[in-house]
C-alpha atoms as a PDB file:
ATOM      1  CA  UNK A   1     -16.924 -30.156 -16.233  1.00  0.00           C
ATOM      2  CA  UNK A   2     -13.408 -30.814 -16.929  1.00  0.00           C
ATOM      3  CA  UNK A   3     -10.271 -28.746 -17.739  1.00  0.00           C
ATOM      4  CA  UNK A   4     -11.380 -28.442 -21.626  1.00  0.00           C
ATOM      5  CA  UNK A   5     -14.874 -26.560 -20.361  1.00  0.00           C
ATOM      6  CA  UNK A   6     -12.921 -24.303 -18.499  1.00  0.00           C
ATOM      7  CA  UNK A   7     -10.187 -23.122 -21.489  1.00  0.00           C
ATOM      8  CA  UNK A   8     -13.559 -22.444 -23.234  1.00  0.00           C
ATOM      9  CA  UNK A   9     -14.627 -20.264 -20.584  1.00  0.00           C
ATOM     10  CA  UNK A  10     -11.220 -18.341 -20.565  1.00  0.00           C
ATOM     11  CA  UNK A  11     -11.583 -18.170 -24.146  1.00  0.00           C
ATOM     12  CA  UNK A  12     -15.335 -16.849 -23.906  1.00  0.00           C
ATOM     13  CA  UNK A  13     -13.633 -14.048 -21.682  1.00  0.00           C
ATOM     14  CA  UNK A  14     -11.373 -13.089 -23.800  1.00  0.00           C
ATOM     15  CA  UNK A  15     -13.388 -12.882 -27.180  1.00  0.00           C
ATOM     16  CA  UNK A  16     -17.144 -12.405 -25.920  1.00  0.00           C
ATOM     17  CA  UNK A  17     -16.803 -10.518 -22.743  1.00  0.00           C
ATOM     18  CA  UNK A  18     -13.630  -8.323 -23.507  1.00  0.00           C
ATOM     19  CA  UNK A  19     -11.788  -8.384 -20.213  1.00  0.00           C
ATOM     20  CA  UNK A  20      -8.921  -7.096 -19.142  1.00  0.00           C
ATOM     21  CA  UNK A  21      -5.914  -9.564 -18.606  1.00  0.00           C
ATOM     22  CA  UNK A  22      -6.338  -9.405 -14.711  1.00  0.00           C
ATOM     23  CA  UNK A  23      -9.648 -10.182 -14.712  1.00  0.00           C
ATOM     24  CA  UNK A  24      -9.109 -13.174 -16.369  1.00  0.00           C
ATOM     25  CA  UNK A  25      -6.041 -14.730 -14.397  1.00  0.00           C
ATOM     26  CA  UNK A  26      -8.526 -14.119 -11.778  1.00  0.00           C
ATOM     27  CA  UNK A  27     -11.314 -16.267 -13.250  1.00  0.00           C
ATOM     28  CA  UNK A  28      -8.241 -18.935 -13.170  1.00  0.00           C
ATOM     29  CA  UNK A  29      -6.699 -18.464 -10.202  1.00  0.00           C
ATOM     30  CA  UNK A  30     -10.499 -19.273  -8.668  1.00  0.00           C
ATOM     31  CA  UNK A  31     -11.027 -21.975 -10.364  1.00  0.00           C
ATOM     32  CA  UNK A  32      -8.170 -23.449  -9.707  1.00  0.00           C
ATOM     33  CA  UNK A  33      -8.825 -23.484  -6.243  1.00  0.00           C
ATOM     34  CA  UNK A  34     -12.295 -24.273  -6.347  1.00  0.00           C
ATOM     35  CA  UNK A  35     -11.225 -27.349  -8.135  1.00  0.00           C
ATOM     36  CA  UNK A  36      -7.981 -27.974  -6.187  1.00  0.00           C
ATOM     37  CA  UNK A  37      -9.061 -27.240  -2.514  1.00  0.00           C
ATOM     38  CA  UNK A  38     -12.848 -27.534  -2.578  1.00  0.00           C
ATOM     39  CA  UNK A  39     -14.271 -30.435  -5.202  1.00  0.00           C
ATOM     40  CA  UNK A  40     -10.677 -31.956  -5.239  1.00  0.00           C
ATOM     41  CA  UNK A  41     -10.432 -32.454  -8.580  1.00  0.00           C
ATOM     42  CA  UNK A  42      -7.165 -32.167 -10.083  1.00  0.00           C
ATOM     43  CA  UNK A  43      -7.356 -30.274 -13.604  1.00  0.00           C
ATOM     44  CA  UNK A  44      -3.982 -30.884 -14.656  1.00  0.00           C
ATOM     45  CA  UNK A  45      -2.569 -29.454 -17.475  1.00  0.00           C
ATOM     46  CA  UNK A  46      -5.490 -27.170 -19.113  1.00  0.00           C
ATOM     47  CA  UNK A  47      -4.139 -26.442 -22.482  1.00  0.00           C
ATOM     48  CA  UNK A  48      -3.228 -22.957 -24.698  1.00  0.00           C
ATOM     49  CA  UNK A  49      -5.877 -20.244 -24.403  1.00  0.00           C
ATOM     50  CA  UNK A  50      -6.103 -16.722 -25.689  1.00  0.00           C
ATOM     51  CA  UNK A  51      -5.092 -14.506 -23.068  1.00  0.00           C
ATOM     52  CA  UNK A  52      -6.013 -10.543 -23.274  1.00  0.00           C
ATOM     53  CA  UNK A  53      -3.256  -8.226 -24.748  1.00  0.00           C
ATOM     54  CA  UNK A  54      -1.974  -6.458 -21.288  1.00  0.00           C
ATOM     55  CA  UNK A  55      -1.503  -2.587 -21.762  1.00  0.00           C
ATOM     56  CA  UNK A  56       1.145  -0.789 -20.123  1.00  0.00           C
ATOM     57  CA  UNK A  57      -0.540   2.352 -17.844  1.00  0.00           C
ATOM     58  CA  UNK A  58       0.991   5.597 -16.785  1.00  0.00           C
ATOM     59  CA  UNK A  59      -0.127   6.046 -13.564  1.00  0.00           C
ATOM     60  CA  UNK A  60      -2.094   9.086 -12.161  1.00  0.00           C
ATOM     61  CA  UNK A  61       0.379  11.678 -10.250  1.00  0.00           C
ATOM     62  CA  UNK A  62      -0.951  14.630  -8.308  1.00  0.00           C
ATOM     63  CA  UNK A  63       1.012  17.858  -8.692  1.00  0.00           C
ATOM     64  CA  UNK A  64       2.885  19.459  -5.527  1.00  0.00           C
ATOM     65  CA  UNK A  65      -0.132  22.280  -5.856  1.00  0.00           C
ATOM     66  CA  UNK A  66      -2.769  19.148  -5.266  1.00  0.00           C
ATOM     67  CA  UNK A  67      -1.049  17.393  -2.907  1.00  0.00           C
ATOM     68  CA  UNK A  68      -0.521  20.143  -0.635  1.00  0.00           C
ATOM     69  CA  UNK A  69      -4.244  21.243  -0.737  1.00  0.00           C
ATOM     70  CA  UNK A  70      -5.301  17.694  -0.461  1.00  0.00           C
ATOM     71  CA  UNK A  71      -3.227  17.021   2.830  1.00  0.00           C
ATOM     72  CA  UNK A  72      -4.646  20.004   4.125  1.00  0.00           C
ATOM     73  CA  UNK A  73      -8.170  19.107   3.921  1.00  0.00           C
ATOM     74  CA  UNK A  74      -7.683  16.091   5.928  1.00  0.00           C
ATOM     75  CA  UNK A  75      -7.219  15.676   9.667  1.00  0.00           C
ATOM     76  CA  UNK A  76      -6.470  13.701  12.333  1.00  0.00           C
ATOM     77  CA  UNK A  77      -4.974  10.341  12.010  1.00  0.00           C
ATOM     78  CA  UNK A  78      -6.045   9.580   8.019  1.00  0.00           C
ATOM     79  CA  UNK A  79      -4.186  12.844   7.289  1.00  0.00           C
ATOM     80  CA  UNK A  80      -0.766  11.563   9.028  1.00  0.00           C
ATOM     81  CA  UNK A  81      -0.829   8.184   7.240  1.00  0.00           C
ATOM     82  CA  UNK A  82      -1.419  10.030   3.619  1.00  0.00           C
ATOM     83  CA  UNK A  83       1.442  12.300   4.728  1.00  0.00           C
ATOM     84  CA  UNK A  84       3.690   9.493   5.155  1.00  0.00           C
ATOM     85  CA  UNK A  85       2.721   7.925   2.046  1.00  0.00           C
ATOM     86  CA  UNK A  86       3.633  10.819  -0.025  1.00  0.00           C
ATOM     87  CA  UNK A  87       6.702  11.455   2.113  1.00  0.00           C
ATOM     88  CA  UNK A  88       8.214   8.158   1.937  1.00  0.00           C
ATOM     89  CA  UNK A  89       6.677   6.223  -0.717  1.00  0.00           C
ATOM     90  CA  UNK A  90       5.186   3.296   1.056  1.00  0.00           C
ATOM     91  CA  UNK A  91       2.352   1.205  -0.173  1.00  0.00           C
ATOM     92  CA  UNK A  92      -0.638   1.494   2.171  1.00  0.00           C
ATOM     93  CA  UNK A  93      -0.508  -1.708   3.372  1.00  0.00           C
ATOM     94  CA  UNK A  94       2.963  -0.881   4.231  1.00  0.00           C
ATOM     95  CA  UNK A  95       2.280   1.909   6.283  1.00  0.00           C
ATOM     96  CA  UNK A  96      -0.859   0.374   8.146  1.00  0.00           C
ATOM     97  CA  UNK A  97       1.365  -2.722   9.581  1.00  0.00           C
ATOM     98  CA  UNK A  98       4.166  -0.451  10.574  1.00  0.00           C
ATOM     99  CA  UNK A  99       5.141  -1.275  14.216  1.00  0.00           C
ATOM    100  CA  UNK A 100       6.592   1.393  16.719  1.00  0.00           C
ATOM    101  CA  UNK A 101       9.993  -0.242  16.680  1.00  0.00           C
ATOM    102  CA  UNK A 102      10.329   0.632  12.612  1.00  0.00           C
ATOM    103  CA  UNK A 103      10.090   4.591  13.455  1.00  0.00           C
ATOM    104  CA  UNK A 104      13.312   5.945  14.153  1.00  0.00           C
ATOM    105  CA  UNK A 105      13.027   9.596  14.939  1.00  0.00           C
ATOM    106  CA  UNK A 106      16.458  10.074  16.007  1.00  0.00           C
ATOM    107  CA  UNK A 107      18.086   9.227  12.494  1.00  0.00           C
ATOM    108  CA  UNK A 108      15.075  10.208  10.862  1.00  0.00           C
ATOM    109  CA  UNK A 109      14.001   6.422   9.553  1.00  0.00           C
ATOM    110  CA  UNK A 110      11.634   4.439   8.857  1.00  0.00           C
ATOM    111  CA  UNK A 111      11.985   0.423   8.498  1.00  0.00           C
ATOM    112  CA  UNK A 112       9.737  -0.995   6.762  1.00  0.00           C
ATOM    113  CA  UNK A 113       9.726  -4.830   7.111  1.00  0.00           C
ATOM    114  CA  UNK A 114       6.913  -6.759   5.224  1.00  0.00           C
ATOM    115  CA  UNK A 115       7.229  -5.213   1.974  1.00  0.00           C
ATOM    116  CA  UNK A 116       5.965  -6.647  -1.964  1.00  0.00           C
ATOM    117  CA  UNK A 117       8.668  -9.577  -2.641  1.00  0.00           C
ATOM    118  CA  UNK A 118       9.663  -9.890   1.502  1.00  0.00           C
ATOM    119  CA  UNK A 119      12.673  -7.400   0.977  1.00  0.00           C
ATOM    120  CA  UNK A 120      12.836  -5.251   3.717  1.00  0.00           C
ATOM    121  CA  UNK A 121      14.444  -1.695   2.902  1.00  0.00           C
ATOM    122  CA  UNK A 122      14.879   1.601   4.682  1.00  0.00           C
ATOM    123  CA  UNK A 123      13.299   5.273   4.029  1.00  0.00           C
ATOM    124  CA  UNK A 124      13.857   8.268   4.992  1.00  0.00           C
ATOM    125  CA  UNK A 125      11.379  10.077   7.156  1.00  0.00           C
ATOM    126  CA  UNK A 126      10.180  13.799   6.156  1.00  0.00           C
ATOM    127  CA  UNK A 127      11.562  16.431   9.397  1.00  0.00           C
ATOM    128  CA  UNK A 128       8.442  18.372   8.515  1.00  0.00           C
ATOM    129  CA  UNK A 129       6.674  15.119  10.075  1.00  0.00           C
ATOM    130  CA  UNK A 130       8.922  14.639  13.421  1.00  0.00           C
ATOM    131  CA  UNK A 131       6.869  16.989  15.722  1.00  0.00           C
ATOM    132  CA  UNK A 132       2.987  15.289  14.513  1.00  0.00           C
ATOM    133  CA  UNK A 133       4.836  11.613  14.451  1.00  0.00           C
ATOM    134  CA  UNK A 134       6.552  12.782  18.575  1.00  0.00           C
ATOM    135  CA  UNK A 135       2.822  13.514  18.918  1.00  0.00           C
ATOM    136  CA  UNK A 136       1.193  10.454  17.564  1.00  0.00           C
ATOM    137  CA  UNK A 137       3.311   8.079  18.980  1.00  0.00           C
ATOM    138  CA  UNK A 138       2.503   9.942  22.594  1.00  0.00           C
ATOM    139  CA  UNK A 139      -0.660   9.132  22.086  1.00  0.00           C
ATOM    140  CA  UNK A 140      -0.348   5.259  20.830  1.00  0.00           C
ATOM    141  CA  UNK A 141       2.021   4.757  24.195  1.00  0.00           C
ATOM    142  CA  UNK A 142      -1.021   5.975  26.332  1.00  0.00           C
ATOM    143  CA  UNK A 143      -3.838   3.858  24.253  1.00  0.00           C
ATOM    144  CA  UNK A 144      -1.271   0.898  24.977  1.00  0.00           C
ATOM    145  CA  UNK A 145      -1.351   1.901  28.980  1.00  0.00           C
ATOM    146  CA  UNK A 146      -5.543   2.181  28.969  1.00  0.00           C
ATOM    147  CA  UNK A 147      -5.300  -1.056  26.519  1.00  0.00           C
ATOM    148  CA  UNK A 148      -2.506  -3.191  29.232  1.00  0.00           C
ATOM    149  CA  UNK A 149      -4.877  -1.778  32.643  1.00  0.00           C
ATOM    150  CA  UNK A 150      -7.807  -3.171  30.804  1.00  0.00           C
ATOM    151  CA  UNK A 151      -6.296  -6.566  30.140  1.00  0.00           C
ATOM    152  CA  UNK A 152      -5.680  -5.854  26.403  1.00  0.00           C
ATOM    153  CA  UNK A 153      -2.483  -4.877  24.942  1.00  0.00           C
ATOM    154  CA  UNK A 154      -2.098  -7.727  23.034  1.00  0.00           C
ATOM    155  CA  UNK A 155      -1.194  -7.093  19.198  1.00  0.00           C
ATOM    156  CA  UNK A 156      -0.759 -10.032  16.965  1.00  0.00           C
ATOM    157  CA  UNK A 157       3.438 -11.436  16.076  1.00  0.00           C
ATOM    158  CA  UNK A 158       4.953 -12.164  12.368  1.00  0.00           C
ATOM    159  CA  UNK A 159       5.305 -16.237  11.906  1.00  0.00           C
ATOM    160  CA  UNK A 160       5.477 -17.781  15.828  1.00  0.00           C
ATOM    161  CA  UNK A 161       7.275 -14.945  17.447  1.00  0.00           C
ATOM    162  CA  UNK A 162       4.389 -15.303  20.123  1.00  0.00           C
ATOM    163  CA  UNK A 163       6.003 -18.770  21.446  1.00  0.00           C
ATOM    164  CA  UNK A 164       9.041 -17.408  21.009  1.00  0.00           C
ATOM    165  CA  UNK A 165       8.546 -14.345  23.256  1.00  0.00           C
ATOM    166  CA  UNK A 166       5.376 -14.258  24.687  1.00  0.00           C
ATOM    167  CA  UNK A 167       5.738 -11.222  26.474  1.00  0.00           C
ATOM    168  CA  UNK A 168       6.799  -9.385  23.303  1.00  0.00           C
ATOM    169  CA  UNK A 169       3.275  -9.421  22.159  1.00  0.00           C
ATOM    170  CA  UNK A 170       2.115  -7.122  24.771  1.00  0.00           C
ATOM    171  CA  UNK A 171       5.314  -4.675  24.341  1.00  0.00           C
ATOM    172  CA  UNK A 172       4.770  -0.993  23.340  1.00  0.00           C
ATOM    173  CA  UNK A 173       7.682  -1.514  20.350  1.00  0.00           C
ATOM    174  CA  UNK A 174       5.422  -4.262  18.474  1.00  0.00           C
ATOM    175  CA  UNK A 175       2.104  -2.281  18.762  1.00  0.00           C
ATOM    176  CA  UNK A 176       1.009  -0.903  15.421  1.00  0.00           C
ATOM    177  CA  UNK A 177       1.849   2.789  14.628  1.00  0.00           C
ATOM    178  CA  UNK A 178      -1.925   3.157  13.018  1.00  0.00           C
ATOM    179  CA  UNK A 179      -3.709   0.986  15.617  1.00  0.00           C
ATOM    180  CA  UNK A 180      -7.460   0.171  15.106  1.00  0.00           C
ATOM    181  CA  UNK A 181     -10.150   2.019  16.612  1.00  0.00           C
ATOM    182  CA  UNK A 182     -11.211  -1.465  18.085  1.00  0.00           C
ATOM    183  CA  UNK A 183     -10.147  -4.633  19.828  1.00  0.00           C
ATOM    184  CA  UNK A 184     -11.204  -7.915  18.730  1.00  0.00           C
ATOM    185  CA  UNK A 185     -11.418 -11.269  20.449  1.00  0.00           C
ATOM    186  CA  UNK A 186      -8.534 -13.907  19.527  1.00  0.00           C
ATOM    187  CA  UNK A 187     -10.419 -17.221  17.897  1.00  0.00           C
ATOM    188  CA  UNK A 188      -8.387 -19.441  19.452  1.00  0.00           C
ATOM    189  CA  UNK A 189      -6.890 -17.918  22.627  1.00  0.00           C
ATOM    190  CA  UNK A 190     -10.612 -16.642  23.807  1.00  0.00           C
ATOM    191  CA  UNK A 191      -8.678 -14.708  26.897  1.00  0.00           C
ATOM    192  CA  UNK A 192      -6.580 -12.832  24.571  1.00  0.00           C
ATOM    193  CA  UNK A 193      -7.813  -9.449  23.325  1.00  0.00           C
ATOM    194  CA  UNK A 194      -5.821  -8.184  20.494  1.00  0.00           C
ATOM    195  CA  UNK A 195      -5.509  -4.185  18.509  1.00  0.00           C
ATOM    196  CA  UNK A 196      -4.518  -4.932  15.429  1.00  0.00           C
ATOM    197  CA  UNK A 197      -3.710  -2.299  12.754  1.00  0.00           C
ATOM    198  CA  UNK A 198      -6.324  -0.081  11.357  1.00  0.00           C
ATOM    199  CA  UNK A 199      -8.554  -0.791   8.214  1.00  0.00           C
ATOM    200  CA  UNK A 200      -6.888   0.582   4.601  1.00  0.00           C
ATOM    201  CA  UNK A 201     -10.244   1.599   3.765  1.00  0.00           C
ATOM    202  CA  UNK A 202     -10.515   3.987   6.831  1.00  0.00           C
ATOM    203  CA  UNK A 203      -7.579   5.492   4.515  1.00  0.00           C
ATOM    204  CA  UNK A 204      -9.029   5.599   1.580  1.00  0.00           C
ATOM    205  CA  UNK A 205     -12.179   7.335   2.385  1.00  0.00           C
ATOM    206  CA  UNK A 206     -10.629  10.048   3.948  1.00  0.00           C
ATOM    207  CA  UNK A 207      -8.010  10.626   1.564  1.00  0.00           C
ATOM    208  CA  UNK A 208     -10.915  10.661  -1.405  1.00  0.00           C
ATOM    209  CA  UNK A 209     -12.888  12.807   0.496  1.00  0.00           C
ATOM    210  CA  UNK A 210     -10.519  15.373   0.554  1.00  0.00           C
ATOM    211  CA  UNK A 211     -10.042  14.835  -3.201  1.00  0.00           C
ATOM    212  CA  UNK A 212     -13.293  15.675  -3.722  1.00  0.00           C
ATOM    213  CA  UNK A 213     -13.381  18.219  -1.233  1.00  0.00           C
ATOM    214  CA  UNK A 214     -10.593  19.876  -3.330  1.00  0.00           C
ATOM    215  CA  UNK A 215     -12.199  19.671  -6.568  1.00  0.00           C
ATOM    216  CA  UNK A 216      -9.691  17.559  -8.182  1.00  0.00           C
ATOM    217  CA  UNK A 217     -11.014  15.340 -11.306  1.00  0.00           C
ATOM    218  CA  UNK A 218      -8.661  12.380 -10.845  1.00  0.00           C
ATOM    219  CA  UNK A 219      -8.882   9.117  -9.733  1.00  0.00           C
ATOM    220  CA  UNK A 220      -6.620   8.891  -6.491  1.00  0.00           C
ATOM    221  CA  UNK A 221      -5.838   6.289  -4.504  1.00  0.00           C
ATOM    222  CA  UNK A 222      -3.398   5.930  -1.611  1.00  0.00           C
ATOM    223  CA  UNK A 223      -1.243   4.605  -4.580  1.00  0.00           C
ATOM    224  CA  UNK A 224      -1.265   7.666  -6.071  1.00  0.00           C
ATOM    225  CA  UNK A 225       0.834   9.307  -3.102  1.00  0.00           C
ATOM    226  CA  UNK A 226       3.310   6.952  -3.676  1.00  0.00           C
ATOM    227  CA  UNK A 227       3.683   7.528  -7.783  1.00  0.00           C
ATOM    228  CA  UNK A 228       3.420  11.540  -6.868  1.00  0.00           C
ATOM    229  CA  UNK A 229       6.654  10.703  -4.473  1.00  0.00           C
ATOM    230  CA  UNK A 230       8.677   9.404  -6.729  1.00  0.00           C
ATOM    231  CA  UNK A 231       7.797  11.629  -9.925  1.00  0.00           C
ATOM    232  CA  UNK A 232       8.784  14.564  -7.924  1.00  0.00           C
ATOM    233  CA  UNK A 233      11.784  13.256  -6.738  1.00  0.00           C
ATOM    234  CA  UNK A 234      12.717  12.512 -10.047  1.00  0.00           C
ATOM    235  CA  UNK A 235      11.807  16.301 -11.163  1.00  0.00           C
ATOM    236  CA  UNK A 236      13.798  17.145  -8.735  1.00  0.00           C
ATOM    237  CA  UNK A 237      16.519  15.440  -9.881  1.00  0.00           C
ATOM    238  CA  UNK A 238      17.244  12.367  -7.629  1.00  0.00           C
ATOM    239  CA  UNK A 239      19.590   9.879  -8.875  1.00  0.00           C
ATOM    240  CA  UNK A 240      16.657   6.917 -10.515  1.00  0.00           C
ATOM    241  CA  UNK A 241      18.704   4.384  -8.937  1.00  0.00           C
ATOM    242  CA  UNK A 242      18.408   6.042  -5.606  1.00  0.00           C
ATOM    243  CA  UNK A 243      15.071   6.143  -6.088  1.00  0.00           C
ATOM    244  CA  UNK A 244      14.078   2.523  -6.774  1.00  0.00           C
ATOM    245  CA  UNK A 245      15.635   1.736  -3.532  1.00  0.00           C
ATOM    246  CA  UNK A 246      13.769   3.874  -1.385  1.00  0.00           C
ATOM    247  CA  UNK A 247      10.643   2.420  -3.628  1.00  0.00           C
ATOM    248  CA  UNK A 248      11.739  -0.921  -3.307  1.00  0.00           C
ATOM    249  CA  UNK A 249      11.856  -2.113  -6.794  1.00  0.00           C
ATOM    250  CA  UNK A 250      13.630  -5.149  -7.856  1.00  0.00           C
ATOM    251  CA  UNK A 251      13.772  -4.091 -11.728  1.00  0.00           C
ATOM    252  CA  UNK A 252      15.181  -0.508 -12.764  1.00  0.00           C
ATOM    253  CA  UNK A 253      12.540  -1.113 -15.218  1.00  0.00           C
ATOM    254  CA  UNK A 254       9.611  -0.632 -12.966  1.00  0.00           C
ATOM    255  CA  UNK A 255      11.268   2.648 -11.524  1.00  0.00           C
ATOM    256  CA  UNK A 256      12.005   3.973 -15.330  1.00  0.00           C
ATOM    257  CA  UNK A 257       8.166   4.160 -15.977  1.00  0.00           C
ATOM    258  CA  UNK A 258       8.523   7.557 -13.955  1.00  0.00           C
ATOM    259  CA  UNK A 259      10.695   9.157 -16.419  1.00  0.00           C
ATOM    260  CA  UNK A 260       7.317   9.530 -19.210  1.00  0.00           C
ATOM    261  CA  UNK A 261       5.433  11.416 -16.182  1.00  0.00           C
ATOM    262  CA  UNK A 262       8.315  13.742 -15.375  1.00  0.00           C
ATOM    263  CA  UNK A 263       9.407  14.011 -18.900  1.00  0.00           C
ATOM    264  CA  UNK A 264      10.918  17.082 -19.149  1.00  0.00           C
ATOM    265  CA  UNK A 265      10.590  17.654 -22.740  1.00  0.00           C
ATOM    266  CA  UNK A 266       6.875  17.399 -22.952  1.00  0.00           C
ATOM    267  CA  UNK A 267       7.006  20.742 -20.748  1.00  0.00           C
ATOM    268  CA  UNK A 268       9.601  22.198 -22.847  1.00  0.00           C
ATOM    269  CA  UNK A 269       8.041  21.717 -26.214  1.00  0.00           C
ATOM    270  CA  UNK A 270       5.271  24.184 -27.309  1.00  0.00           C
ATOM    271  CA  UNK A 271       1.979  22.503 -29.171  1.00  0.00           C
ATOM    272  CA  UNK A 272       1.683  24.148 -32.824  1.00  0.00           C
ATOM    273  CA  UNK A 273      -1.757  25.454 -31.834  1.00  0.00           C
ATOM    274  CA  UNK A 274      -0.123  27.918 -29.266  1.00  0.00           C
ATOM    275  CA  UNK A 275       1.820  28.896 -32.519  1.00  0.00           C
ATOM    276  CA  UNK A 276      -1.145  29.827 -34.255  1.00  0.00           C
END
């Protein structure tokens, strides 16, 4: 089958199945590779092919009321991380490969260094969260100790820091903030035992939990904390541009989607069946 089969099978997607527009860049971003990288076939150019009309979303956003209830029906570790995700914004994968080194609790920052698009930016950390994050971080320096008398302590470096400095690796200010509840053999260094960062899903659950737990009939993700942050600082009345750079957006545009969620005059206006 050859590049023409496969613009009919885009096609069929498009006009038989009625897919979104994702779904199909994803049927041709895997074949693409199964072609490329596995039969080694090159496809070369594969033509014009109708592509799904792509529908711009307004995302979910929790009210202050929800989130407050939902953070406290959680516990533990899972309800830290979703506090920091409404506090500062951060995607979750953000917050799971934070490293102890990015928390500054003395200037109240966090550093957040392997953000969407490789721009690293700086966000503020809530003062509300200094005493549980003094807390946490007591207890991740201990779980490094019982880790390094073990003969762990390892935690895996960005690019080939590891050659670089080898004994960073095993340094309390590269250990993950959110460290896994287990350690895991290295594949190739079989003496090295590493702690990486702990699952996203381990997140998830226990945030939607809670949601349910709460009673709330919304679909809420980790990303949802992060669209409730910045619609309430907007409500509050935070500069936009202000915002996009603690959110890390590269286009105003992105940020400006906001602005229909906190809308003020949709509050303001009265339907005509109140009137009636």
């Amino acid at each position: 089958m050859n590049a023409e089969h496969i613009k009919q099978f885009l096609n069929h997607l498009t006009t038989n199945r009625n897919v979104a527009a994702a779904t199909q860049s994803q049927a041709l971003n895997a074949l693409a590779f199964l072609y490329n990288k596995v039969l080694k076939i090159e496809l070369g150019d594969i033509g014009v092919f109708k592509r799904p009309k792509r529908y711009e979303y307004v995302p979910t956003v929790l009210s202050i009321l929800e989130v407050k209830s939902v953070l406290r029906s959680m516990q533990g570790r899972p309800a830290l991380a979703c506090a920091l995700l409404y506090g500062t914004g951060m995607r979750i994968n953000e917050l799971i490969t934070l490293r102890v080194q990015d928390i500054d609790l003395a200037n109240g920052t966090a550093t957040i260094r392997n953000p969407k698009g490789n721009k690293s930016r700086v966000t503020f950390l809530p003062q509300k969260l200094t005493q549980s994050l003094t807390k946490h971080l007591v207890w991740r320096k201990q779980l490094h100790i019982n880790d390094t008398h073990k003969g762990f302590g390892y935690v895996d470096m960005p690019n080939a820091l590891s050659r670089k400095f080898p004994k960073a690796q095993t340094s309390f200010e590269w250990q993950y903030v959110f460290p896994s509840s287990a350690v895991v053999q290295d594949k190739q260094q079989s003496h090295i035992i590493r702690r990486w960062h702990t699952s996203s899903s381990t997140i998830r659950k226990a945030l939607q939990k809670a949601v349910r737990e709460c009673e709330i009939y919304k679909r809420v993700t980790p990303h949802t904390l992060r669209h409730s942050f910045a619609t309430h600082l907007l409500q509050a009345g935070t500069d936009i541009r202000v915002i996009q750079e603690l959110m890390g957006h590269k286009d105003l545009k992105t940020t400006m989607l906001y602005t229909h969620i906190a809308a003020e005059h949709c509050k303001n206006t009265v339907s005509p069946f109140d009137r009636l």
